[in-house]
N, C-alpha and C. Protein backbone atom coordinates (compact mmCIF):
# COMPACT_ATOMS: atom_id res chain seq x y z
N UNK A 1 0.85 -1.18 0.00
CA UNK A 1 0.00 0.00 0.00
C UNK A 1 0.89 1.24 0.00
N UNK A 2 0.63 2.16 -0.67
CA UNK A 2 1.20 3.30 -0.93
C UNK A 2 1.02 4.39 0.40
N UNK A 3 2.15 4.74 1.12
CA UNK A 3 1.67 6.12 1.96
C UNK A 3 1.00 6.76 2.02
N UNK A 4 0.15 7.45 0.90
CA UNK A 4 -0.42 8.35 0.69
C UNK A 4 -2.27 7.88 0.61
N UNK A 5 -1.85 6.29 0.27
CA UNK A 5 -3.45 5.99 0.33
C UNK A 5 -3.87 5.64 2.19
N UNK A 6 -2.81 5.08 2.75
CA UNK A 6 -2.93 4.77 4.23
C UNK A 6 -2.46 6.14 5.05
N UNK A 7 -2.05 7.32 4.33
CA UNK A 7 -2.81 8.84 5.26
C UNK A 7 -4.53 8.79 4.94
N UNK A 8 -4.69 9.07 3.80
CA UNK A 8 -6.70 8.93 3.37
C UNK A 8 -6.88 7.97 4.37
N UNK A 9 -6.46 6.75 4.32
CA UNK A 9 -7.56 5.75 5.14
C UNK A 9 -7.45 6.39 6.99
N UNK A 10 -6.32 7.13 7.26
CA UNK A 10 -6.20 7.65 8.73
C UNK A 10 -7.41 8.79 8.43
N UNK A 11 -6.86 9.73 7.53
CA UNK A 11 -7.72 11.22 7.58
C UNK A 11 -9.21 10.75 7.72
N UNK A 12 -9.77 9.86 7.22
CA UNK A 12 -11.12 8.86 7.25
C UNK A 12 -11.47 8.96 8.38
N UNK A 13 -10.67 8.09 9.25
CA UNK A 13 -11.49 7.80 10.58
C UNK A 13 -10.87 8.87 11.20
N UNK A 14 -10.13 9.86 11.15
CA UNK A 14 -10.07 10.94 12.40
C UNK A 14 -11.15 12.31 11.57
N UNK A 15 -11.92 12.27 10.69
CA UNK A 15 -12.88 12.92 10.01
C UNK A 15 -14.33 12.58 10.83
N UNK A 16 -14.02 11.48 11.28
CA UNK A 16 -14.89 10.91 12.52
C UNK A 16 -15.03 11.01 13.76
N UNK A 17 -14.42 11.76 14.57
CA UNK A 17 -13.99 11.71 15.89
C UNK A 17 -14.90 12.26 16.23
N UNK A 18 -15.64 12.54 17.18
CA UNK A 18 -16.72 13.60 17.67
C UNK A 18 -16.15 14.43 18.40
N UNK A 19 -16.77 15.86 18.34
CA UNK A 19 -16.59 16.99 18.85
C UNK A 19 -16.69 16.78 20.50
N UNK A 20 -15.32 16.94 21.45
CA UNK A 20 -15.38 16.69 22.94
C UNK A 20 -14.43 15.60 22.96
N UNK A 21 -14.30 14.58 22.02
CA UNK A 21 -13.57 13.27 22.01
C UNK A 21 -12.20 13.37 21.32
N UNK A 22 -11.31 12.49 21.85
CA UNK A 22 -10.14 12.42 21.49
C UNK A 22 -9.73 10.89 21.23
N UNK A 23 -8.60 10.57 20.00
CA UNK A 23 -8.27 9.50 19.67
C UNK A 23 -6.90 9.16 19.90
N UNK A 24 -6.26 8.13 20.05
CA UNK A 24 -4.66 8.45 19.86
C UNK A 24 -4.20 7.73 18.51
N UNK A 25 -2.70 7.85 17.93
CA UNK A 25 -2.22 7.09 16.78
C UNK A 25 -2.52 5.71 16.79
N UNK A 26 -1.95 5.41 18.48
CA UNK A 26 -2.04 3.73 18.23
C UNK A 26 -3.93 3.43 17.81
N UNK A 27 -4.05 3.76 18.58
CA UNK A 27 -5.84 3.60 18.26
C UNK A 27 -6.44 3.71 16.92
N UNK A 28 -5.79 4.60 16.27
CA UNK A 28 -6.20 4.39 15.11
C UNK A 28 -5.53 3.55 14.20
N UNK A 29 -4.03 3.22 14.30
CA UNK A 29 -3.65 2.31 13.49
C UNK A 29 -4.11 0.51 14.08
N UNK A 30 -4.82 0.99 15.20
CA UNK A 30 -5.31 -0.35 15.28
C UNK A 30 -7.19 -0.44 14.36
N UNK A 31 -7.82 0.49 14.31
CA UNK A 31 -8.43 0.51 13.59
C UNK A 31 -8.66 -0.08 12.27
N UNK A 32 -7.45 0.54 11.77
CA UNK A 32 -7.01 0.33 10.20
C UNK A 32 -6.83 -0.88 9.81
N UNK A 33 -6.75 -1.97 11.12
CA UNK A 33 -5.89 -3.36 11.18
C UNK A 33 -4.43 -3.08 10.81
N UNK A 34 -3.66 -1.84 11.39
CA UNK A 34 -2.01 -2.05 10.90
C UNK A 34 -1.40 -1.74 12.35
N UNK A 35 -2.10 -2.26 13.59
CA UNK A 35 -1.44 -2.01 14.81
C UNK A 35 0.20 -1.24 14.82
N UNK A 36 0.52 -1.91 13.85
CA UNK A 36 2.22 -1.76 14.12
C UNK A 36 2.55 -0.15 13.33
N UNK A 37 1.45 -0.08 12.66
CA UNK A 37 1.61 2.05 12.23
C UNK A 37 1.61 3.00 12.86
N UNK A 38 1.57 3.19 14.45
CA UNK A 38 0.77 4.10 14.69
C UNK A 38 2.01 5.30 14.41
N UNK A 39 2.95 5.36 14.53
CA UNK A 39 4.60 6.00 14.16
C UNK A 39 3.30 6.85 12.00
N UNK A 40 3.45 6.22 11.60
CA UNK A 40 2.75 6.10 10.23
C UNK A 40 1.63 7.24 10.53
N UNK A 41 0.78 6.41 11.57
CA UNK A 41 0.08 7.75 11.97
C UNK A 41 -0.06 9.35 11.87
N UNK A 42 0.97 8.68 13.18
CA UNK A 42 1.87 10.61 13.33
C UNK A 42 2.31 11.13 12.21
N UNK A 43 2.94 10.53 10.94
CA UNK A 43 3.42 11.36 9.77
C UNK A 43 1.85 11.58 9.27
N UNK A 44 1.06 10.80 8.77
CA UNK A 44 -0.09 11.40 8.13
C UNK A 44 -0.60 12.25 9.06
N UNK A 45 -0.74 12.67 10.49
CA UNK A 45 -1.09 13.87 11.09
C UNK A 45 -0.14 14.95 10.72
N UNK A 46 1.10 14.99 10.87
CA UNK A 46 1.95 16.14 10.32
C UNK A 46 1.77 16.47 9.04
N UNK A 47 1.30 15.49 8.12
CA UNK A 47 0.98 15.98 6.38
C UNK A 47 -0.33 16.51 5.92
N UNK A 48 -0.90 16.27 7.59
CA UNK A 48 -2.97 16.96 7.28
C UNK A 48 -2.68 17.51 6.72
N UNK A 49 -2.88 19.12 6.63
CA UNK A 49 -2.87 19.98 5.90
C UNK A 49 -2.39 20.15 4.59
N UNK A 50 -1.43 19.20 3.61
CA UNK A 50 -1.30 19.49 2.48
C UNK A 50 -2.03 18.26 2.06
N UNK A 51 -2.78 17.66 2.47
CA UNK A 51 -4.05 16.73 1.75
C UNK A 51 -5.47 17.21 1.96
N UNK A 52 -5.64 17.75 3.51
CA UNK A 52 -7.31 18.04 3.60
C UNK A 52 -7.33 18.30 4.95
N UNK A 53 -8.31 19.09 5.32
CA UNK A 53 -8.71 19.53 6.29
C UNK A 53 -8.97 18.56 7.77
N UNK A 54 -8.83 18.09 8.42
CA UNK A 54 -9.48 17.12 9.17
C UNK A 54 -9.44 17.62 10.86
N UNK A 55 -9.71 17.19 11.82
CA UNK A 55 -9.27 17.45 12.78
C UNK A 55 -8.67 16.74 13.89
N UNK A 56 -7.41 17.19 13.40
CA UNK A 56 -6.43 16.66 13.64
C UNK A 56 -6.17 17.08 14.99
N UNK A 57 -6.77 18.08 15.88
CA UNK A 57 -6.24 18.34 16.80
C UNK A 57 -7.01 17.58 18.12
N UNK A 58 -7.81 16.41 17.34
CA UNK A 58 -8.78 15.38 18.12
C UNK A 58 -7.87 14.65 18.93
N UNK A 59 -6.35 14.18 18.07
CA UNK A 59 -4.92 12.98 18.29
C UNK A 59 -4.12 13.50 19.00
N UNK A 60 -4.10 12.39 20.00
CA UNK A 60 -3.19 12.89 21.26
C UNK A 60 -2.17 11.49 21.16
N UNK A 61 -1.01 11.28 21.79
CA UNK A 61 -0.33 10.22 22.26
C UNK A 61 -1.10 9.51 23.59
N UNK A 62 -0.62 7.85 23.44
CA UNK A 62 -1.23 6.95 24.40
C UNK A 62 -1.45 7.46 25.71
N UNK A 63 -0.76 8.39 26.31
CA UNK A 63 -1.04 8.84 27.16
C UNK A 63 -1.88 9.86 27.69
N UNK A 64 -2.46 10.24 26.25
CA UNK A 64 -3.23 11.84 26.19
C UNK A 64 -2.25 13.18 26.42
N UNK A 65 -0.97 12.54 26.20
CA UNK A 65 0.10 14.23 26.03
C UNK A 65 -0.62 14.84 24.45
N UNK A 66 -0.20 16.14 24.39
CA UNK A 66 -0.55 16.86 23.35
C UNK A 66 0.96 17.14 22.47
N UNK A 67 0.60 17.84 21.52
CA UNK A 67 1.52 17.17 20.04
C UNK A 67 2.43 18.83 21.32
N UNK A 68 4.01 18.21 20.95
CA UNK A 68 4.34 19.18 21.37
C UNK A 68 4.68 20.72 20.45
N UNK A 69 4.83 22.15 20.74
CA UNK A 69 5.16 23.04 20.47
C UNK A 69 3.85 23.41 19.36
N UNK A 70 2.61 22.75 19.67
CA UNK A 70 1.21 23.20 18.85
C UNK A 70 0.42 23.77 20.33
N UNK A 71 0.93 25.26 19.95
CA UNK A 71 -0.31 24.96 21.43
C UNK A 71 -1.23 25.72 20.85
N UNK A 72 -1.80 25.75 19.94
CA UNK A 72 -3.47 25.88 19.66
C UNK A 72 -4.45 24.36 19.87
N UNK A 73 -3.60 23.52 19.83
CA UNK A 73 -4.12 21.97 19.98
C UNK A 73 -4.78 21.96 21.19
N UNK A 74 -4.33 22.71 22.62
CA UNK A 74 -5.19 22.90 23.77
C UNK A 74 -6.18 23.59 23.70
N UNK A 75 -6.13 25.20 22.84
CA UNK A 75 -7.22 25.94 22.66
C UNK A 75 -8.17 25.28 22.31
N UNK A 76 -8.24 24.54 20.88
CA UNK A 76 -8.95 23.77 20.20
C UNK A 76 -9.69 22.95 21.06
N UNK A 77 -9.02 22.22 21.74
CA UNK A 77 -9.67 20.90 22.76
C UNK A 77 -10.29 21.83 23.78
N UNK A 78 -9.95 22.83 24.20
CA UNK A 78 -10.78 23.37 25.29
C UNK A 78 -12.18 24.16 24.78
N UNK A 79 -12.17 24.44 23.81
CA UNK A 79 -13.25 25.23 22.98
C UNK A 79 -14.75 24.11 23.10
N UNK A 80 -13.92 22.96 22.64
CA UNK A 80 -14.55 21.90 22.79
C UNK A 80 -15.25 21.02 23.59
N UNK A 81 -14.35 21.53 24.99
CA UNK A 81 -15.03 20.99 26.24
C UNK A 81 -14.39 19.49 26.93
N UNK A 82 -13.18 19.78 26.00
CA UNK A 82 -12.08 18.56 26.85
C UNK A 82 -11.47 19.31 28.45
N UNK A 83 -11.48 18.43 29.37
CA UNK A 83 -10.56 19.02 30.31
C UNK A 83 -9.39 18.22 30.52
N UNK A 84 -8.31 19.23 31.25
CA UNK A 84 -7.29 18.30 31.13
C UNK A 84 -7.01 17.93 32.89
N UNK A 85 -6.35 17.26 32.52
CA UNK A 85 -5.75 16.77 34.46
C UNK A 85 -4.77 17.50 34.72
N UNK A 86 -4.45 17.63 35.90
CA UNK A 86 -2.93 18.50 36.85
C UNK A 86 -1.52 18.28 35.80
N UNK A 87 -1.57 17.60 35.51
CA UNK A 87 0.00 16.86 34.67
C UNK A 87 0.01 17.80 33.40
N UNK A 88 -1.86 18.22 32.71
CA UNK A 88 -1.79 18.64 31.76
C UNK A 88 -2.07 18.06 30.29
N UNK A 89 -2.14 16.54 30.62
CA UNK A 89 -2.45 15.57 29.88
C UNK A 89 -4.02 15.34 29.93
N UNK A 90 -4.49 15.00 28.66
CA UNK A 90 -6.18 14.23 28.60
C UNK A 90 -6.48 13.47 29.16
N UNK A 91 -7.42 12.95 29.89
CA UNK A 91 -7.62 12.01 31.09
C UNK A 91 -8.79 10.97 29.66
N UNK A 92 -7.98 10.43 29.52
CA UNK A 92 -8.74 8.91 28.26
C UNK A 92 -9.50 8.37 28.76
N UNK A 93 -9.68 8.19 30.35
CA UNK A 93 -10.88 7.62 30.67
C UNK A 93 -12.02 7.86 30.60
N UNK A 94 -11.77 9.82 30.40
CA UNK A 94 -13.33 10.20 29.65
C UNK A 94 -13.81 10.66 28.70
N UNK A 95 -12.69 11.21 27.47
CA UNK A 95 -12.52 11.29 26.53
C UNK A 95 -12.29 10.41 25.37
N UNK A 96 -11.76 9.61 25.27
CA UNK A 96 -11.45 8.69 24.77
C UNK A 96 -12.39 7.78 23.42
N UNK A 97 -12.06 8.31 22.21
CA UNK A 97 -13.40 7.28 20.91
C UNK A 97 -12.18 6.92 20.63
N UNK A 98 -13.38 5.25 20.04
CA UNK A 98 -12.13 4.68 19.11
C UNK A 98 -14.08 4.04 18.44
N UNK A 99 -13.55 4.12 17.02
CA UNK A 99 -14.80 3.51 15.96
C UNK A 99 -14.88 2.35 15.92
N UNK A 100 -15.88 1.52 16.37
CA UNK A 100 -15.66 0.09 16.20
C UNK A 100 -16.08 0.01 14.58
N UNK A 101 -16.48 0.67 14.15
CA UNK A 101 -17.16 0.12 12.70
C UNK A 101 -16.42 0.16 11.94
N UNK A 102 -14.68 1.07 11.97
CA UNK A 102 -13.97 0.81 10.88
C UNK A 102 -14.01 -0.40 10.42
C-alpha cells in the first residue's frame, strides 16, 4: 500500500472523531488493522494539511500528552469541552473514541 493511500484511510477515521472526544495514533492504526503504524500515523497527522482539512487536533499520544510546540491543539480541545488533568495531559478515561465500525 502506498503512503499516501494509508494517510486517506487515517484522515477517514479521524474525520470521525466527535466533537469533545479524542483519539490516539495507536488507536487508530489499530483501527485500520495495521497495529504496528501508529509512528505512520503521526506522519499522516503532520501531512494533514497538504491533503485536507481534518481534525487533527482530536490525536493525542497513548497517554493523552498533546503534540508538542502546537499549542493551539489545547485551545482547540478546550473550545470543545475537553478538560485536562494537573500533569496537563487528557484524562482517556473520559474522553477517549475509538470507531468500532472501521
Amino acid at each position: 500500500m502506498k503512503k499516501e493511500d494509508f494517510y486517506f484511510r487515517v484522515y477517514e477515521v479521524v474525520g470521525r472523531i466527535p466533537k469533545g472526544r479524542v483519539t490516539t495514533y495507536g488507536a487508530i492504526a489499530r483501527m485500520l488493522g495495521e497495529p504496528q503504524r501508529s509512528r505512520m500515523v503521526g506522519q499522516a497527522m503532520h501531512y494533514a494539511s497538504f491533503y485536507t482539512e481534518v481534525p487533527c487536533h482530536r490525536v493525542v499520544n497513548s497517554q493523552g500528552r498533546l503534540v508538542p510546540h502546537w499549542d493551539q491543539q489545547r485551545t482547540l480541545l478546550k473550545m470543545e469541552g475537553i478538560h485536562f488533568k494537573e500533569n496537563g495531559f487528557i484524562d482517556l478515561k473520559v474522553h477517549f473514541w475509538e470507531d468500532a465500525g472501521v
